[in-house]
C-alpha atoms as a PDB file:
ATOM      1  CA  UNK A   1      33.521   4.251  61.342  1.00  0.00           C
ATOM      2  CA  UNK A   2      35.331   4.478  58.068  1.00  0.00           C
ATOM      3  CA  UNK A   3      35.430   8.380  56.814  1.00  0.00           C
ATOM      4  CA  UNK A   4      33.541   9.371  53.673  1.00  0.00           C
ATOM      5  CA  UNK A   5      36.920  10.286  51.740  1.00  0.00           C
ATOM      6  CA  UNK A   6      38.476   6.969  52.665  1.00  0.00           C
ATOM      7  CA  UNK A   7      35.284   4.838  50.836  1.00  0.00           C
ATOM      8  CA  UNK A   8      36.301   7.369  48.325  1.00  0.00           C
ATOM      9  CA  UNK A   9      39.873   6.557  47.795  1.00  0.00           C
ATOM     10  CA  UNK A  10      39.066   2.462  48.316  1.00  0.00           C
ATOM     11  CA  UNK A  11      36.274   2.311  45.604  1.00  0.00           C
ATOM     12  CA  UNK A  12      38.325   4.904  42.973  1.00  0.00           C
ATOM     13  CA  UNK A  13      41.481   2.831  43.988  1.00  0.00           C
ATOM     14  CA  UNK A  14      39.877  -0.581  44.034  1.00  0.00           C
ATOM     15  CA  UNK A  15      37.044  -0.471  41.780  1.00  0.00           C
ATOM     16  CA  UNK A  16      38.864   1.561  39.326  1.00  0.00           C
ATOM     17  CA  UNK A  17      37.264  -0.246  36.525  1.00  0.00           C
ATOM     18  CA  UNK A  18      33.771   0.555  37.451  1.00  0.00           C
ATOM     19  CA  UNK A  19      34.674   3.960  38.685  1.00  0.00           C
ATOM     20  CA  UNK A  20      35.370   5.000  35.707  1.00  0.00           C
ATOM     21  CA  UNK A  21      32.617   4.373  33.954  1.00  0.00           C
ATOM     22  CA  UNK A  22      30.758   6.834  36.164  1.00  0.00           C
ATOM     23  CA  UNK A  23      29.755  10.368  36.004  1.00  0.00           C
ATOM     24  CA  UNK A  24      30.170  12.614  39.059  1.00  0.00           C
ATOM     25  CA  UNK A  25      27.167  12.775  40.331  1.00  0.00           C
ATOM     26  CA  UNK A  26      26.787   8.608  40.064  1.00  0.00           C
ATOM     27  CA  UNK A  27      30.217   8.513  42.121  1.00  0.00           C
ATOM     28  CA  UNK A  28      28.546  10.479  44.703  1.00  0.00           C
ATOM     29  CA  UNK A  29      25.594   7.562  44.867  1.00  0.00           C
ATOM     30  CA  UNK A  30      28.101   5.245  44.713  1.00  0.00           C
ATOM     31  CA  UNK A  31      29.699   6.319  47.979  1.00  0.00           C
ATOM     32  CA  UNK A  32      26.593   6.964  49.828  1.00  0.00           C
ATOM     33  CA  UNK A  33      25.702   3.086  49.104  1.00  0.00           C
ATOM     34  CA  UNK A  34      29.336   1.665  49.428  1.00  0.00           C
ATOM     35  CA  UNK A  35      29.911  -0.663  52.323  1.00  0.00           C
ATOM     36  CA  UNK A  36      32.682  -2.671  53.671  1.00  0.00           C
ATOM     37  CA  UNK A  37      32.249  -6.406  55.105  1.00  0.00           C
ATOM     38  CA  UNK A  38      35.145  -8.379  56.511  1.00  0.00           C
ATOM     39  CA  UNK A  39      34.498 -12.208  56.297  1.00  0.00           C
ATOM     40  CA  UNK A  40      36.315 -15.108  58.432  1.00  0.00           C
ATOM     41  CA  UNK A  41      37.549 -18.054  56.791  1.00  0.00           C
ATOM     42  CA  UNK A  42      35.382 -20.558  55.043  1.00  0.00           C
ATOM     43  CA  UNK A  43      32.251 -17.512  55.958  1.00  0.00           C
ATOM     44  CA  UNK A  44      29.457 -18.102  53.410  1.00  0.00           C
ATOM     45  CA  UNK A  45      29.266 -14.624  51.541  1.00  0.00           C
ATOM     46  CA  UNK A  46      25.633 -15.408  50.068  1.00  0.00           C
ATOM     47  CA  UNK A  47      23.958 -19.144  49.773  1.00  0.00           C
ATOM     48  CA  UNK A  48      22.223 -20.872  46.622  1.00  0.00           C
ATOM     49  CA  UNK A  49      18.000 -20.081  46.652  1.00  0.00           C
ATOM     50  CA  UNK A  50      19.281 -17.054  48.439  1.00  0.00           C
ATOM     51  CA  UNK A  51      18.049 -13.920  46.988  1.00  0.00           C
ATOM     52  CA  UNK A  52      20.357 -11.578  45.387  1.00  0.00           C
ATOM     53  CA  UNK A  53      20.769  -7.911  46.923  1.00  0.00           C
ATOM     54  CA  UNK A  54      24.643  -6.772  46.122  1.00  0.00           C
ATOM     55  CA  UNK A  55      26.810  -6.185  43.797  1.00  0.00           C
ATOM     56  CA  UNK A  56      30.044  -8.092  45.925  1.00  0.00           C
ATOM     57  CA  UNK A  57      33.577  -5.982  44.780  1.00  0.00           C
ATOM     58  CA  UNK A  58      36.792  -8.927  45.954  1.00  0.00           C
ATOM     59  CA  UNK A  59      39.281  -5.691  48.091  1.00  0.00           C
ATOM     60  CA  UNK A  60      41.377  -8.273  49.660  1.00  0.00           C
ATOM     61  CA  UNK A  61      41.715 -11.900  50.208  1.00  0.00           C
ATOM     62  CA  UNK A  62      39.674 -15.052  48.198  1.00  0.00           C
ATOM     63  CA  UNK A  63      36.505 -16.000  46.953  1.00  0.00           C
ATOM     64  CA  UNK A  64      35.383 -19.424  45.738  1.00  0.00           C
ATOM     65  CA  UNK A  65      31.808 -19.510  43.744  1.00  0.00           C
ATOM     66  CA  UNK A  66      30.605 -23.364  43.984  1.00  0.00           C
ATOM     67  CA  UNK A  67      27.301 -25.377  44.026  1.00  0.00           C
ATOM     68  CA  UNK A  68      25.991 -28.430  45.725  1.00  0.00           C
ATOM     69  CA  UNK A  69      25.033 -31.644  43.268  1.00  0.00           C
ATOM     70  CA  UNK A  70      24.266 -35.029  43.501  1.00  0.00           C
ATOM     71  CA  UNK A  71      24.555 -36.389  46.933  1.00  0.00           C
ATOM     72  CA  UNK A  72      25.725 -32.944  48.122  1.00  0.00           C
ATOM     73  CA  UNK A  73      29.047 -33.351  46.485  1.00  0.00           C
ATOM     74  CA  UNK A  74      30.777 -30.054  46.188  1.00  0.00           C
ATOM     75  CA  UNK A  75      31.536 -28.269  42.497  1.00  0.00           C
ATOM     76  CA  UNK A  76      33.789 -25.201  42.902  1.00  0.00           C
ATOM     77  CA  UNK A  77      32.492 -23.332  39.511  1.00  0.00           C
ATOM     78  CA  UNK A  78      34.784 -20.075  39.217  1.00  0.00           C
ATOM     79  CA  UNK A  79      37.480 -18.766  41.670  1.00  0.00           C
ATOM     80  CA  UNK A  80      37.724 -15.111  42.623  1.00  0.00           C
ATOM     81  CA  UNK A  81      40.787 -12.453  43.052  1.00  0.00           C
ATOM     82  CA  UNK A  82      41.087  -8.930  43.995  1.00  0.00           C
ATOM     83  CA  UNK A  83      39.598  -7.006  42.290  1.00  0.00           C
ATOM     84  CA  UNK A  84      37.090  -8.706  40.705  1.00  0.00           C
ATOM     85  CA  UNK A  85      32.743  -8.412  40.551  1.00  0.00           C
ATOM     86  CA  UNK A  86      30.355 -11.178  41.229  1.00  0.00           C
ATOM     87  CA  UNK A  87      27.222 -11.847  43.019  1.00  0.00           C
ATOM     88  CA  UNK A  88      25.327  -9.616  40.052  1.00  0.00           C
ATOM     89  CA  UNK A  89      23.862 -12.675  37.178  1.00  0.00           C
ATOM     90  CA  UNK A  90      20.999 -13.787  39.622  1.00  0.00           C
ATOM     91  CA  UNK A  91      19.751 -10.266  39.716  1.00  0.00           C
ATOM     92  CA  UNK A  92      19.757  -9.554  36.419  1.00  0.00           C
ATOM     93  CA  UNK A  93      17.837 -12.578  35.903  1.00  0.00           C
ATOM     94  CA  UNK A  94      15.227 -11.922  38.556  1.00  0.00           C
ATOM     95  CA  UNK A  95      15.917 -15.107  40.176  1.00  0.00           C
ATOM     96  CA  UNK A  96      16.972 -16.655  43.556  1.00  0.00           C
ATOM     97  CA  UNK A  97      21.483 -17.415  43.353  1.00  0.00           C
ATOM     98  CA  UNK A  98      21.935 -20.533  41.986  1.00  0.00           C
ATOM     99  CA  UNK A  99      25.386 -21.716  43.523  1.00  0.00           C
ATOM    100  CA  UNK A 100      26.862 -20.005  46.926  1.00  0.00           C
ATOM    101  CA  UNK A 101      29.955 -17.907  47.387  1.00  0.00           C
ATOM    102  CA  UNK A 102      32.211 -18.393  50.342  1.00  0.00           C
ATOM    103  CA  UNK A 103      35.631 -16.922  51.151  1.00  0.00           C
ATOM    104  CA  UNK A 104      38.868 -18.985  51.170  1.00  0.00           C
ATOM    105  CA  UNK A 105      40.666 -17.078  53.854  1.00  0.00           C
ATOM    106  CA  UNK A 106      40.267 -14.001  55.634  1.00  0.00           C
ATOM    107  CA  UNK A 107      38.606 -11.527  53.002  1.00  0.00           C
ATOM    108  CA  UNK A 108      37.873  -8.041  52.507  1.00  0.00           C
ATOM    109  CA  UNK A 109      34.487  -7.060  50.196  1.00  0.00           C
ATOM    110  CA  UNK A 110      33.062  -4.161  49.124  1.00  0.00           C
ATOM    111  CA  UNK A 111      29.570  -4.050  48.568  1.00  0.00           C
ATOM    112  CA  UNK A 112      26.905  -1.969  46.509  1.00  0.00           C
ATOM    113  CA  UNK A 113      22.861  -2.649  46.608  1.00  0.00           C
ATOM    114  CA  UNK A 114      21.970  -3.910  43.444  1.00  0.00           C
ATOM    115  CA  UNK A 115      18.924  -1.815  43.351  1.00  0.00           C
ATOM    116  CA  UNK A 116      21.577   1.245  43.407  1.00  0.00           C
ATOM    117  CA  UNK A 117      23.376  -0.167  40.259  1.00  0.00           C
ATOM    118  CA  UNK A 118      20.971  -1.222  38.390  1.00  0.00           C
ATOM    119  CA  UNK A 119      19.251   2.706  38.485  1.00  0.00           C
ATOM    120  CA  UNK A 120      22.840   3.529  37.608  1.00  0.00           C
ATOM    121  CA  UNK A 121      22.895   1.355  34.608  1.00  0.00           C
ATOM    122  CA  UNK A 122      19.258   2.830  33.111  1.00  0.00           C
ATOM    123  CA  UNK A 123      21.221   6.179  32.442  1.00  0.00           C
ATOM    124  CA  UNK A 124      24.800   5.059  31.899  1.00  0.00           C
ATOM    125  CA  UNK A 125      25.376   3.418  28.756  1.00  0.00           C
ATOM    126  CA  UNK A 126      28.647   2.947  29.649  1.00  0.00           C
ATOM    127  CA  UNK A 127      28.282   1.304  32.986  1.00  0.00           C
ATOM    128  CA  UNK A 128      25.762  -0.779  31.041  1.00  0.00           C
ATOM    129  CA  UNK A 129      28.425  -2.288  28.408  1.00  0.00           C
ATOM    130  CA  UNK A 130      30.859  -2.396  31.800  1.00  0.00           C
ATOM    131  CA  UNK A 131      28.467  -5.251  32.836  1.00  0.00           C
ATOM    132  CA  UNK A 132      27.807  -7.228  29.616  1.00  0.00           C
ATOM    133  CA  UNK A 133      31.161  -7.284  29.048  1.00  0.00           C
ATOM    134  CA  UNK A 134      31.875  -8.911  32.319  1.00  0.00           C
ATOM    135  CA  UNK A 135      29.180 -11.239  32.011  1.00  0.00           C
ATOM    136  CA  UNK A 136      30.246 -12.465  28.657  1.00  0.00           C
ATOM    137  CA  UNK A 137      33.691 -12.808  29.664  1.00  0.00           C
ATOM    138  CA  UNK A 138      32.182 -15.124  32.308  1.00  0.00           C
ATOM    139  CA  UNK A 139      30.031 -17.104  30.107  1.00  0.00           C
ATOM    140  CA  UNK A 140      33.484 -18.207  27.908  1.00  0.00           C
ATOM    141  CA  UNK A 141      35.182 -18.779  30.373  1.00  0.00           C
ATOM    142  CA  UNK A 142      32.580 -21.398  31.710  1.00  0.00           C
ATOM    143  CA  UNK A 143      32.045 -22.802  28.288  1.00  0.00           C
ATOM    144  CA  UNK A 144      35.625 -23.591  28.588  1.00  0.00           C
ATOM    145  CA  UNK A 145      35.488 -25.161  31.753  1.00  0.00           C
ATOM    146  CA  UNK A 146      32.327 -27.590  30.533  1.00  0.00           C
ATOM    147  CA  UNK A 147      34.875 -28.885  27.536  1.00  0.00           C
ATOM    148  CA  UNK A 148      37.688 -29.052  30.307  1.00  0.00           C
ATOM    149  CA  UNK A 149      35.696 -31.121  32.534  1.00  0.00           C
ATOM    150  CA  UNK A 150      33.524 -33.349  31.172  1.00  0.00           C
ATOM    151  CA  UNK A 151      35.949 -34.499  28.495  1.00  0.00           C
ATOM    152  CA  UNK A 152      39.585 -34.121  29.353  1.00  0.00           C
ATOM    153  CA  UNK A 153      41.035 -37.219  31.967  1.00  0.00           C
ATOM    154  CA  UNK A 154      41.884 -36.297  36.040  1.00  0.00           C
ATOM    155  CA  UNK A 155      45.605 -36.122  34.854  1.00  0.00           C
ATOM    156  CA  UNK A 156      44.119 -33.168  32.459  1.00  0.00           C
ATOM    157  CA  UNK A 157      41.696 -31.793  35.248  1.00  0.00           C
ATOM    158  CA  UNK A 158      43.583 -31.434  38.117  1.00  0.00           C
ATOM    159  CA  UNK A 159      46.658 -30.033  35.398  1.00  0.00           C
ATOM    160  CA  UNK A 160      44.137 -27.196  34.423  1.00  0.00           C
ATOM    161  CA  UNK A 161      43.554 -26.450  38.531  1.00  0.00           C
ATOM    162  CA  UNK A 162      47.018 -25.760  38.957  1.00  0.00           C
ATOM    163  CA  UNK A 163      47.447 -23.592  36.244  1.00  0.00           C
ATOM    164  CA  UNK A 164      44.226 -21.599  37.150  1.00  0.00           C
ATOM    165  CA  UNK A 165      44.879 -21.548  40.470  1.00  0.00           C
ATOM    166  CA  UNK A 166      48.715 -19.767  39.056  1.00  0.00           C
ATOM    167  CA  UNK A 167      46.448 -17.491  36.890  1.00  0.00           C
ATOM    168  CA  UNK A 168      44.106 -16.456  39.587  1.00  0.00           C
ATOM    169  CA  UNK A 169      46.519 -15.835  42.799  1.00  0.00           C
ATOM    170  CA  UNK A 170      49.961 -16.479  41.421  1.00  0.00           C
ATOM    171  CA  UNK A 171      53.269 -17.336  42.920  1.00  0.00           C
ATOM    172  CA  UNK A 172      55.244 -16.438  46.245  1.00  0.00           C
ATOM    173  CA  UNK A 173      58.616 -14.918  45.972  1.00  0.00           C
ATOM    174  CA  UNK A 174      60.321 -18.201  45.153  1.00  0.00           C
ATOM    175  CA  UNK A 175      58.189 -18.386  41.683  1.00  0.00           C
ATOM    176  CA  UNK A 176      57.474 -21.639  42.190  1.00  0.00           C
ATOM    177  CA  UNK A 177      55.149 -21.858  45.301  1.00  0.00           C
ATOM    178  CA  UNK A 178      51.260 -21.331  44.763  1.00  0.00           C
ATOM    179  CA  UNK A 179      49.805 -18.232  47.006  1.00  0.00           C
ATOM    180  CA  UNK A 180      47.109 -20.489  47.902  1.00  0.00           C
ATOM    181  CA  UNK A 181      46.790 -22.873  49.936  1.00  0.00           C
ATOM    182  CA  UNK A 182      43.959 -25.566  49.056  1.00  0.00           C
ATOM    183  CA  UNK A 183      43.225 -28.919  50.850  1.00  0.00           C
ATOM    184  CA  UNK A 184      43.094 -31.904  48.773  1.00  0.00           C
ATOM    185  CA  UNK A 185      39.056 -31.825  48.707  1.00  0.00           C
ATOM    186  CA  UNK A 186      39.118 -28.477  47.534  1.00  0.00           C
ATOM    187  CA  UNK A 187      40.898 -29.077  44.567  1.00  0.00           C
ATOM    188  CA  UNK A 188      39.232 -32.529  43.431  1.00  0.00           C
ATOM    189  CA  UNK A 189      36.108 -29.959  43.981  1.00  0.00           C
ATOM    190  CA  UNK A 190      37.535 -27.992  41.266  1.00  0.00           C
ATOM    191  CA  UNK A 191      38.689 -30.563  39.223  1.00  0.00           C
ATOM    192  CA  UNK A 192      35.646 -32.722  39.660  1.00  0.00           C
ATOM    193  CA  UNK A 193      37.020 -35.641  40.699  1.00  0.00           C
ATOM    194  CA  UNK A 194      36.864 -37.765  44.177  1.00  0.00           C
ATOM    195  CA  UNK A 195      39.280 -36.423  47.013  1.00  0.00           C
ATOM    196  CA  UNK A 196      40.966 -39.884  46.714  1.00  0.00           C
ATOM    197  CA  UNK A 197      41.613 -39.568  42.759  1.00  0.00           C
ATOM    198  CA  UNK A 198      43.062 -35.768  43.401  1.00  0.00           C
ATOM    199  CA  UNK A 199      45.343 -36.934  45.904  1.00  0.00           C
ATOM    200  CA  UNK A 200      46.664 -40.052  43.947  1.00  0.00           C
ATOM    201  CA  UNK A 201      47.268 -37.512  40.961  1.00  0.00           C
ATOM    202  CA  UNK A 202      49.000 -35.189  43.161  1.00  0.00           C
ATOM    203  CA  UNK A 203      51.437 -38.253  43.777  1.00  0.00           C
ATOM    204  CA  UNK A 204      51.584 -39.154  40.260  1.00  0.00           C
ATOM    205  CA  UNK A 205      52.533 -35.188  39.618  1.00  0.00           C
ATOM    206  CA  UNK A 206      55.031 -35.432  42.725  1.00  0.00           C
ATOM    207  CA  UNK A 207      56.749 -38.929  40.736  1.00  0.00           C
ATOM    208  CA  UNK A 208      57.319 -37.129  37.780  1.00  0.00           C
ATOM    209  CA  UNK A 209      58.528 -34.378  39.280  1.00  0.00           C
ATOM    210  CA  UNK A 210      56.420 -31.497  37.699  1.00  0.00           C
ATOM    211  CA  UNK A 211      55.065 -30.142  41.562  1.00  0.00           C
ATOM    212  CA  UNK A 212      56.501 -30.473  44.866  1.00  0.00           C
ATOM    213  CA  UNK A 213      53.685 -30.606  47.818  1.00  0.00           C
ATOM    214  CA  UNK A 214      54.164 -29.937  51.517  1.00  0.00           C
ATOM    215  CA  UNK A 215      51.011 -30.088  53.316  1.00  0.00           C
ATOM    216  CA  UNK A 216      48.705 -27.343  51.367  1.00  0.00           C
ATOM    217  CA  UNK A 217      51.516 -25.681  49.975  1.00  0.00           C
ATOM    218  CA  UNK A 218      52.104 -26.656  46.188  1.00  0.00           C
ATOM    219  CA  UNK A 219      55.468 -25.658  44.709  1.00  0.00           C
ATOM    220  CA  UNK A 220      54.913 -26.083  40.491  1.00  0.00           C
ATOM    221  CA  UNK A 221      58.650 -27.534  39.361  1.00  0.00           C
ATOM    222  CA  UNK A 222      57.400 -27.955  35.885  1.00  0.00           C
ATOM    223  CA  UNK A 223      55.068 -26.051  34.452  1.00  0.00           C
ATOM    224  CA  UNK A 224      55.458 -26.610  30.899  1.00  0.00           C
ATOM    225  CA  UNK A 225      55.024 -30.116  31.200  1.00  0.00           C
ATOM    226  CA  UNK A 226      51.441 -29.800  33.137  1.00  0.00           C
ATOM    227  CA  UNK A 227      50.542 -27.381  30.494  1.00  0.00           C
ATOM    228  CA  UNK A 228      51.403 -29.836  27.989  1.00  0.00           C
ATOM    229  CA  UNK A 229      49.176 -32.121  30.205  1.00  0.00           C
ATOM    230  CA  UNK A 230      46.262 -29.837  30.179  1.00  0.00           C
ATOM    231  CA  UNK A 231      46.776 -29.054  26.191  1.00  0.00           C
ATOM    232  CA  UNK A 232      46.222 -32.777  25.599  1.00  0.00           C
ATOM    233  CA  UNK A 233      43.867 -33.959  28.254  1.00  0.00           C
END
């Protein structure tokens, strides 16, 4: 059993952003409702035409956000880092989730009913403007990722997967070597291509000598030449 005053320090300390946006008596709620799942590898957090009870707070480890299309092919649609909020749109929208969240190693979340934050938001204008801020930061940044992938080519694609996956986790203590470690079908699932396409690209990439790859691990050599990639599709 984790002691009051440590859920204290994690959410003040991890969910700083949040946090702060709250009034005393709304951190107290906040740590009467705050709980703490652990999730193995490849664990489904919450699954599409599920319905939507928490507010899910990334502590530790990685999150992937994808759906299911045609012919149960695979779409990873946003990644997720420490410390970052999902899990909330469906409620707000009073429908079922739309896309599942799994994690991508060994994870840490915290977790807060939504029925707690949402009572929070009716009286906290600032916890309010908290949440449309992070939803419309969410909305550009799929609107970008619509342009990215239906028009730019697989050399473009998988490009823009590298760099976000740099963005999102960054690099070991070599600067070169990505701190995640993604099989080939996860990243054609985030560059929407076939498994076969991503891993003839990630010879291509290897040829030219802009990445080195060892298994899962992905060492970027050049990365101002695959952002020059990504620039120009």
């Amino acid at each position: 059993m984790i002691k009051k005053s440590t859920f204290e320090q994690i959410i003040s300390q991890d969910m700083a952003e949040m946090w702060s946006a709250l009034r005393p008596n709304e951190k107290r709620i906040v740590t009467d409702n705050f709980s703490i799942q652990n999730f193995k590898k490849n664990q489904i957090i919450y699954a599409e035409k599920d319905n939507p009870e928490m507010l899910w707070c990334l502590l530790k480890g990685k999150v992937k956000m994808y759906k299911n299309g045609i012919g149960d092919r695979v779409q990873i649609l946003r990644l997720y880092r420490p410390v970052q909020y999902f899990g909330y749109r469906a409620y707000f929208a009073r429908e079922p989730y739309v896309s599942s969240a799994a994690a991508f190693e060994p994870s840490t979340l915290g977790a807060i009913p939504m029925e707690v934050v949402e009572d929070l938001i009716k009286g906290n204008n600032d916890l309010a403007m908290f949440f449309i801020h992070e939803l419309s930061r969410n909305l550009g940044g799929s609107d970008t990722k619509i342009v990215s992938l239906t028009q730019k080519h697989i050399r473009g694609r998988l490009a823009d997967a590298l760099l976000l996956l740099i963005e999102n986790y960054g690099l070991e203590d070599d600067e070169s070597t990505l701190k995640i470690y993604m099989s080939r079908e996860d990243l054609a699932n985030l560059s929407n291509m076939t498994t076969s396409n991503a891993i003839r690209t990630l010879g291509a990439f290897v040829n030219e000598k802009l990445i080195l790859v060892d298994g899962r691990r992905i060492k970027i050599i050049n990365q101002a030449q695959l952002r020059k990639i990504s620039k120009f599709g």
